[in-house]
N, C-alpha and C. Protein backbone atom coordinates (compact mmCIF):
# COMPACT_ATOMS: atom_id res chain seq x y z
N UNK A 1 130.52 88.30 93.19
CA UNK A 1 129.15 87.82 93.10
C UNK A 1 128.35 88.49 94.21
N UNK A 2 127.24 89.22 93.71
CA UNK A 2 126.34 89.53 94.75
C UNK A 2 124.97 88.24 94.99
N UNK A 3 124.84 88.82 96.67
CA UNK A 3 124.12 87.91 97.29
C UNK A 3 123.16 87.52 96.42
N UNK A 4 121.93 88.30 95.85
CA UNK A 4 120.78 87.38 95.24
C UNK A 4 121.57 86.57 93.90
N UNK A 5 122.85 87.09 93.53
CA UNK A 5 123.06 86.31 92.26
C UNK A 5 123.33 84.57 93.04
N UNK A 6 124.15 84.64 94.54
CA UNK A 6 124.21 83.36 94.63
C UNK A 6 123.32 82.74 95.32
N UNK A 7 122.25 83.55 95.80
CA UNK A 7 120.67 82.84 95.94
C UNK A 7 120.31 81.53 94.64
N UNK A 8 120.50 82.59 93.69
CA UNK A 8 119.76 82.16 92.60
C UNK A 8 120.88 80.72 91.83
N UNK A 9 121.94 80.96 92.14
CA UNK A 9 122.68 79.75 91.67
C UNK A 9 122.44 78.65 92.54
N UNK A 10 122.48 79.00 93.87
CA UNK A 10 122.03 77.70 95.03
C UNK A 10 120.45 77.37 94.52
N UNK A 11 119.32 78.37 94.41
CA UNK A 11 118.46 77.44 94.32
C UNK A 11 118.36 76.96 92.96
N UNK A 12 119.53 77.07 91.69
CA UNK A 12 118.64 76.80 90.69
C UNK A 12 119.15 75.37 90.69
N UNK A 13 120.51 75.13 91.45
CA UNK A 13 120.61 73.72 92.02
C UNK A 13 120.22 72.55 93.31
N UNK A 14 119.01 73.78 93.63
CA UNK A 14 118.71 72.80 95.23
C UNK A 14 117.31 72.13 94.18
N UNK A 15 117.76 71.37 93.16
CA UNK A 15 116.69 70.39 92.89
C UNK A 15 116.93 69.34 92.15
N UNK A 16 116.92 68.28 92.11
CA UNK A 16 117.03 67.01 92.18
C UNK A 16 117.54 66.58 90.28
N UNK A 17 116.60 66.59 89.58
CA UNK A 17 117.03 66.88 88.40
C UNK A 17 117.86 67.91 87.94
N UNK A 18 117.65 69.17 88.30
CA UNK A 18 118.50 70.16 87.64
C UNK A 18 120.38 70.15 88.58
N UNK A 19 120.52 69.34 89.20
CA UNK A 19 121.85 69.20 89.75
C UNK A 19 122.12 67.93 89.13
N UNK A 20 121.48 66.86 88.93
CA UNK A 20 121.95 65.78 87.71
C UNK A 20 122.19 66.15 86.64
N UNK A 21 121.95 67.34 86.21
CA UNK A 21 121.98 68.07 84.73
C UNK A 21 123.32 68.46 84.79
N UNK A 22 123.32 69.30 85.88
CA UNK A 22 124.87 70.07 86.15
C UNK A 22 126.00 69.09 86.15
N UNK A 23 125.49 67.90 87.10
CA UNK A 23 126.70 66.80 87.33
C UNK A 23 127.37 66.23 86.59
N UNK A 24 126.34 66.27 85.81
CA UNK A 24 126.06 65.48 83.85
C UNK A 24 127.20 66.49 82.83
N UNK A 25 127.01 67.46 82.93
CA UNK A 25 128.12 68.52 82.56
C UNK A 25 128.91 68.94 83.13
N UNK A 26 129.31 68.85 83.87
CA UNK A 26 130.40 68.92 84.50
C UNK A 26 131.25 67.39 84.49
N UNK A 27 130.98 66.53 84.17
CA UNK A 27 131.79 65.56 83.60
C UNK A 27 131.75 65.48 82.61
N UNK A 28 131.25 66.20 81.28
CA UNK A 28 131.46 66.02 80.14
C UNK A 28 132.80 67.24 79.60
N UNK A 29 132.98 67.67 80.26
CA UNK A 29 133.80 68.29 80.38
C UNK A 29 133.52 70.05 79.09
N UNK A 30 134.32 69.93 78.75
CA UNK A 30 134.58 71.24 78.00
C UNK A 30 134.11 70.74 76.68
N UNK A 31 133.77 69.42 76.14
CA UNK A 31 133.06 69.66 74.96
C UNK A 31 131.37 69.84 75.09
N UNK A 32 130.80 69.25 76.61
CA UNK A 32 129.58 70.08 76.78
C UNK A 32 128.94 68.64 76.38
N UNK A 33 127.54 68.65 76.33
CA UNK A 33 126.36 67.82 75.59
C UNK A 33 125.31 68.43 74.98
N UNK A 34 124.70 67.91 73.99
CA UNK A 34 123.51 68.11 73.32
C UNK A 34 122.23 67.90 74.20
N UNK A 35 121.73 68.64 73.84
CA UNK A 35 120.19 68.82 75.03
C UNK A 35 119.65 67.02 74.63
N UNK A 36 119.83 66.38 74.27
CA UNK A 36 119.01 65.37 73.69
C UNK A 36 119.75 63.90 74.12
N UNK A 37 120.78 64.45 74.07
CA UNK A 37 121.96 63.27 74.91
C UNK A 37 122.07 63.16 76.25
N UNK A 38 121.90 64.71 76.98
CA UNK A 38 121.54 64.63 78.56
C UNK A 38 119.79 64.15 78.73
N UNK A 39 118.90 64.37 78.01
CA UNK A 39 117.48 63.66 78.08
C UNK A 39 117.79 62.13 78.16
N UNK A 40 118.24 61.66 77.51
CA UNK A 40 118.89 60.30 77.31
C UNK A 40 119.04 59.67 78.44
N UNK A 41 120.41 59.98 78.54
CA UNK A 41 121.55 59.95 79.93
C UNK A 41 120.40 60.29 81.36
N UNK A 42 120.08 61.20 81.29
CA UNK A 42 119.04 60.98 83.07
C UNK A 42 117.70 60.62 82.40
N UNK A 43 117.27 60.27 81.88
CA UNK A 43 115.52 59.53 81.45
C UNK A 43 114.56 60.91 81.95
N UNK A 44 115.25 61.77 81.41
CA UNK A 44 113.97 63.46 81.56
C UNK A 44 113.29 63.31 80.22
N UNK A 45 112.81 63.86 80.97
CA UNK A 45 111.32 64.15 78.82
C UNK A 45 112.16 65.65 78.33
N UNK A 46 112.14 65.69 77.39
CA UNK A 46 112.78 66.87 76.95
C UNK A 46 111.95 68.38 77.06
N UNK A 47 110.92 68.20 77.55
CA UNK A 47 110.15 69.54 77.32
C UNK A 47 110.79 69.63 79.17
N UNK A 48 110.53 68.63 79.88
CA UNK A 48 110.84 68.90 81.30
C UNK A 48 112.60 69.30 81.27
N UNK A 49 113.27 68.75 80.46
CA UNK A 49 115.00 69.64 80.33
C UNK A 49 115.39 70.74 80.19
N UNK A 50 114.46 70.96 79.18
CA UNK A 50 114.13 72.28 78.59
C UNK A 50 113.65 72.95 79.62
N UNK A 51 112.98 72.75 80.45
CA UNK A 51 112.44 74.04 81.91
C UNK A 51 114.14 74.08 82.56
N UNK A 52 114.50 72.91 82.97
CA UNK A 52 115.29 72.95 83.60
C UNK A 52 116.86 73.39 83.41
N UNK A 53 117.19 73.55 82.26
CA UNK A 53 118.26 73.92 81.30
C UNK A 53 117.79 75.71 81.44
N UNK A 54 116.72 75.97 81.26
CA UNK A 54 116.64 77.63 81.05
C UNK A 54 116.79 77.84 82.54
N UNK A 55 116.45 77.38 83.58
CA UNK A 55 116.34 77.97 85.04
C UNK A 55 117.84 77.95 85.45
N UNK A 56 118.76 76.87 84.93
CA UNK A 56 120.31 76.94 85.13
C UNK A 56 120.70 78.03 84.28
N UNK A 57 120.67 77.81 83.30
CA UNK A 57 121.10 79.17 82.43
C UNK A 57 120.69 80.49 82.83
N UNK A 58 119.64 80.88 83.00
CA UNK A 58 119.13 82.11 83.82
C UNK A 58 120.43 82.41 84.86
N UNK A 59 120.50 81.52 86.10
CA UNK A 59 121.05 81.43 86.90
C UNK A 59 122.64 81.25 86.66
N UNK A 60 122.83 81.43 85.34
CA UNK A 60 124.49 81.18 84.72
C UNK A 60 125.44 79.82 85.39
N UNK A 61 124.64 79.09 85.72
CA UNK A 61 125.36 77.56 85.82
C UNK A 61 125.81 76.84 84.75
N UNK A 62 124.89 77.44 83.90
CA UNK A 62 125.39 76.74 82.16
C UNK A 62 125.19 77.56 81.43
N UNK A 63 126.13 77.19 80.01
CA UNK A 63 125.90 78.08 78.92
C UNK A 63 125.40 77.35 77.45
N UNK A 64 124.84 77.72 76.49
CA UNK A 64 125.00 76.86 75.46
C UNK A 64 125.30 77.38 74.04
N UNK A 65 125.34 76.81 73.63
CA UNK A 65 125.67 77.05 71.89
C UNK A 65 125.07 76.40 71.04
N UNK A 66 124.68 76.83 69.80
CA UNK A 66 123.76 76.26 68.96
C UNK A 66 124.95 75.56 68.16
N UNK A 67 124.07 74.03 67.81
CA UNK A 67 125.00 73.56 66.26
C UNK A 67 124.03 73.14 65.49
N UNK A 68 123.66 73.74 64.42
CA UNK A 68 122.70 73.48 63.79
C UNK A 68 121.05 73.50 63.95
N UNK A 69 120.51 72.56 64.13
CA UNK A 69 119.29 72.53 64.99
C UNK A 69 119.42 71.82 66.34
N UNK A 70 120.46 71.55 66.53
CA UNK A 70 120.57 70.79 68.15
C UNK A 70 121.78 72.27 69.34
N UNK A 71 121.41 72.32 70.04
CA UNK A 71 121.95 73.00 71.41
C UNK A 71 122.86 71.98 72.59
N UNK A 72 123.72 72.57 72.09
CA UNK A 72 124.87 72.04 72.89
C UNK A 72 125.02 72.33 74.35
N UNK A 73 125.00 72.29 75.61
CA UNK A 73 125.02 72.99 76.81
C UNK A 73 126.82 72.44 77.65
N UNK A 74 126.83 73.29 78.21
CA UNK A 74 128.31 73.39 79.10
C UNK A 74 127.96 73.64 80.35
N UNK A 75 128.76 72.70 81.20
CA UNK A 75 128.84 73.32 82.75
C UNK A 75 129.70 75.37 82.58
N UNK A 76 128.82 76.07 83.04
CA UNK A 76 129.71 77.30 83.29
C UNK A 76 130.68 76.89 84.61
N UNK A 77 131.85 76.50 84.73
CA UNK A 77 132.78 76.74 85.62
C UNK A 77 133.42 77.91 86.35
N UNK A 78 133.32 78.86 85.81
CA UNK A 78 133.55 79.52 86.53
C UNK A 78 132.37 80.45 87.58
N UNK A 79 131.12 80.16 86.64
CA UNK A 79 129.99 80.48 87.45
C UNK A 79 129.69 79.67 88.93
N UNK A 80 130.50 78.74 89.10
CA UNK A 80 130.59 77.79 89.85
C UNK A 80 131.97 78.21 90.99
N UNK A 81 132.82 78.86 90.19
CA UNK A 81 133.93 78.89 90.96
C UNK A 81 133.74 80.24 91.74
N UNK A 82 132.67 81.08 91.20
CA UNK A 82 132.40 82.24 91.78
C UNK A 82 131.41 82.83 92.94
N UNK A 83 130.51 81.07 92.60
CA UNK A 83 129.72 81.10 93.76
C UNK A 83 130.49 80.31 95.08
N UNK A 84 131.70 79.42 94.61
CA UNK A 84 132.23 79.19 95.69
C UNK A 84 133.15 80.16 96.87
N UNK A 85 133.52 80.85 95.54
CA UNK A 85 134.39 81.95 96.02
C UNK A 85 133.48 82.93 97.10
N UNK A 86 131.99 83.01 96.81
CA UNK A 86 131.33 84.22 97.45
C UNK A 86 130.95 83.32 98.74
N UNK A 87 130.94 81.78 98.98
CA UNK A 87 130.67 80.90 100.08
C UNK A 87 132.01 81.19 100.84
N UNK A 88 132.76 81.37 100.30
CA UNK A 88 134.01 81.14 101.58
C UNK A 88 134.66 82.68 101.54
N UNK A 89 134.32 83.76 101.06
CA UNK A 89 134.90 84.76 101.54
C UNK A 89 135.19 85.28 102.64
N UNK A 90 134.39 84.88 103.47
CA UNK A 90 134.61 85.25 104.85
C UNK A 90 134.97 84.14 105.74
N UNK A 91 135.31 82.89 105.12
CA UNK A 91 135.99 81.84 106.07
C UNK A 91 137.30 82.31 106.47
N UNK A 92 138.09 81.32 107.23
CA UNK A 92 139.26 81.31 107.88
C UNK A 92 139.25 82.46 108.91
N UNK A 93 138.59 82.49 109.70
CA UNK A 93 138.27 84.13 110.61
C UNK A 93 138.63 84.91 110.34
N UNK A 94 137.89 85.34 109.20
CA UNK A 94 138.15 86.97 108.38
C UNK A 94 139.62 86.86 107.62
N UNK A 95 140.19 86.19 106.86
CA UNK A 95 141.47 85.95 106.29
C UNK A 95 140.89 84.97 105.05
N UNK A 96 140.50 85.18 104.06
CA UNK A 96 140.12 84.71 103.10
C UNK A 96 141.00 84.32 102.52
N UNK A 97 142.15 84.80 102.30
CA UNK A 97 143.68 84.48 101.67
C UNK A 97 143.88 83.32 101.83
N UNK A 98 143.63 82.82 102.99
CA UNK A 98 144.10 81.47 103.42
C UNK A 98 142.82 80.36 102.70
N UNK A 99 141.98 80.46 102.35
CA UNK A 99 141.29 79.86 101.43
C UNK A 99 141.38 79.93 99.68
N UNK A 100 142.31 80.66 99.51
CA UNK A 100 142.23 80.72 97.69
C UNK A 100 143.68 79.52 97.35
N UNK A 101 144.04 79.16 97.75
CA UNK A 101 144.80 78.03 97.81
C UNK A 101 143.75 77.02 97.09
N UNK A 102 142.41 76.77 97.75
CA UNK A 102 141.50 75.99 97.65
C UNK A 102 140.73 76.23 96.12
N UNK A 103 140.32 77.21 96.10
CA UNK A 103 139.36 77.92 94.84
C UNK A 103 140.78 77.68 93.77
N UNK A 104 141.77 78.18 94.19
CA UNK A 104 143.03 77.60 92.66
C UNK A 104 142.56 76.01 92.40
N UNK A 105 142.67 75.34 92.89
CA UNK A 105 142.69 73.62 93.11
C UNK A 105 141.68 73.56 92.43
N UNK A 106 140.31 74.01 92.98
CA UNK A 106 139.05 73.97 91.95
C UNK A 106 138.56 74.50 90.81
N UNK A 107 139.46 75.34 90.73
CA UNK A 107 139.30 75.88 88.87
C UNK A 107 139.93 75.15 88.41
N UNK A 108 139.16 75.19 87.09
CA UNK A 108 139.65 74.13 85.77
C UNK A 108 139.98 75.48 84.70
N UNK A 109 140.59 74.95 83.86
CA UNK A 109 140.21 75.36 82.76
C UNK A 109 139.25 74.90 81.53
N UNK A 110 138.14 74.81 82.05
CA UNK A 110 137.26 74.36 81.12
C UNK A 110 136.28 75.34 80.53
């Protein structure tokens, strides 16, 4: 991951709704939610989800898939595991090795 890519993942979550979105998918696990079920679930108006769903997606925090006329969205996990990975590369005083112990633990397979 290059730096502005994890600019852009930190800020597309340094905001209040759009990290309830993420949180929201990321416990739904690998079957994801319908844009209309997360409106629901946090009391957003859907045109305001809709901003906030494209600024994560831009930013590859989520992905989605169409079913029909409704859009399904997914936590991207590994977009997640990659911005963690680019936070701690240089931990453990220059020995990063000793941190992927950690990043294993936090990947899923989802």
């Amino acid at each position: 991951m290059e730096t502005n890519e994890a600019i852009s993942s930190l800020s597309s979550l340094a905001h209040e709704q759009r990290l309830a979105v993420f949180r929201v998918l990321v416990k739904a696990g690998p079957k994801g939610m319908i844009a209309g079920d997360i409106a629901s679930r946090l009391d957003i108006r859907p045109n305001t989800l809709s901003n906030n769903l494209a600024i994560l997606a831009s930013a590859g925090m989520v992905r989605s898939t169409r079913e029909g006329r409704a859009i399904r969205y997914h936590a991207n996990m590994e977009g997640m595991r990659e911005l963690l990975a680019f936070l701690m590369e240089d931990c453990c005083g220059g020995h990063p090795e000793q941190c992927q112990p950690v990043l294993d633990q936090i990947s899923c397979k989802c």
